[in-house]
Protein backbone atom coordinates (compact mmCIF):
# COMPACT_ATOMS: atom_id res chain seq x y z
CA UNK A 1 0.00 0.00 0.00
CA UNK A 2 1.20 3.10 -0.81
CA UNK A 3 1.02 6.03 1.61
CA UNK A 4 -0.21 9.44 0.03
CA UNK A 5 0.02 12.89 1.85
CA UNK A 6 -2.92 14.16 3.85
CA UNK A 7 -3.85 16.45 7.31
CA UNK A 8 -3.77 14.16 10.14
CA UNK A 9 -4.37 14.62 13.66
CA UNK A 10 -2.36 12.95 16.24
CA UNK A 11 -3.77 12.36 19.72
CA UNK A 12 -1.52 11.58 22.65
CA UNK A 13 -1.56 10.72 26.11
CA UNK A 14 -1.11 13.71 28.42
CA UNK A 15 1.91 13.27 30.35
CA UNK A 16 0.48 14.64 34.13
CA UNK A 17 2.39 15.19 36.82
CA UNK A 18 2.04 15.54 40.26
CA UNK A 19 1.14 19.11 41.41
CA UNK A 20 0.08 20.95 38.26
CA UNK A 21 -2.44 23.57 37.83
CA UNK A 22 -4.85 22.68 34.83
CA UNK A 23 -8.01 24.15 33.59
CA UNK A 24 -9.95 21.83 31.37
CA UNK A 25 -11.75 23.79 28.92
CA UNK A 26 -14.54 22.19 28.20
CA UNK A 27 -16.73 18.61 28.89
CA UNK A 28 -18.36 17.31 32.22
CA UNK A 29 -14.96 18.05 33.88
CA UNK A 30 -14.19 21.86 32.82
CA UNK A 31 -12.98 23.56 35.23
CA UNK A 32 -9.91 24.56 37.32
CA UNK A 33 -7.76 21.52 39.09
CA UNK A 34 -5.01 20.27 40.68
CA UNK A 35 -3.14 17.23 39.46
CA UNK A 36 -2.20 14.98 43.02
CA UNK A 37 -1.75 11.68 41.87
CA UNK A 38 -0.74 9.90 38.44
CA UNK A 39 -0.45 6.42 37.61
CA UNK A 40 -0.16 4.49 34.44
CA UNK A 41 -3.87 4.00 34.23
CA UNK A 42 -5.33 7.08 36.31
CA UNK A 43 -5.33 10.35 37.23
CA UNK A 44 -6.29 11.81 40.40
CA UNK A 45 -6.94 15.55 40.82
CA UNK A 46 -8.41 18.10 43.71
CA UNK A 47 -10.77 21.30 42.98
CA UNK A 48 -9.14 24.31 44.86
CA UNK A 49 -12.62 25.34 45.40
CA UNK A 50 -14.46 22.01 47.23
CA UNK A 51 -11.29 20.56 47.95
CA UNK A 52 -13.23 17.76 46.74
CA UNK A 53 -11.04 14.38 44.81
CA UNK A 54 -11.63 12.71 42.15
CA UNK A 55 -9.53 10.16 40.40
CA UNK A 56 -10.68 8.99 36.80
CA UNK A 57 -9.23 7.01 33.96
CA UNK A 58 -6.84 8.94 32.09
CA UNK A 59 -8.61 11.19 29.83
CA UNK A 60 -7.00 14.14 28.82
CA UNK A 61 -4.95 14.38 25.48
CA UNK A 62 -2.48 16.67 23.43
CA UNK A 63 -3.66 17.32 19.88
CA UNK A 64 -1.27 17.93 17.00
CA UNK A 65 -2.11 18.52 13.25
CA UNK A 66 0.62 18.30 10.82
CA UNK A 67 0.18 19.39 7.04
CA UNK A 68 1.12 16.93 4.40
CA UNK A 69 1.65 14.17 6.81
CA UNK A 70 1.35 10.33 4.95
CA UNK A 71 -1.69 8.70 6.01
CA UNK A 72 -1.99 5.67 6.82
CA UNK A 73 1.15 5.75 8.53
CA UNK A 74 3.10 2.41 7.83
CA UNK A 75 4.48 0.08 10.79
């Protein structure tokens, strides 16, 4: 198969860390946070207003677009 050129959109994990200030813009979880636990499969954060914690799946990713990228990529 041979790959031609196209606009593609690469998703990636976020790589959280322990203590960072994040504001998710938008979604059920929008909102302002702070990052207190991570593991490979989670993600544990605190609202600075509640003080309330909540630790979800990871969910949060890092969108790049690249022009004239191939598509599909080959493995």
């Amino acid at each position: 198969m041979t790959s031609q050129n196209h606009t593609v959109i690469t998703f990636r994990s976020y790589p959280f860390q322990a203590g960072q200030k994040i504001y998710i813009a938008d979604g059920p979880r929008h909102g302002d946070w702070e990052v207190i636990e991570v593991t490979d499969r989670k993600v544990s954060f605190r609202c600075p207003i509640s003080h309330r914690e909540f630790t979800w799946d990871r969910f949060c990713y890092f969108m790049e677009e690249a022009n004239n990228s191939p598509w599909p990529h080959s493995d």
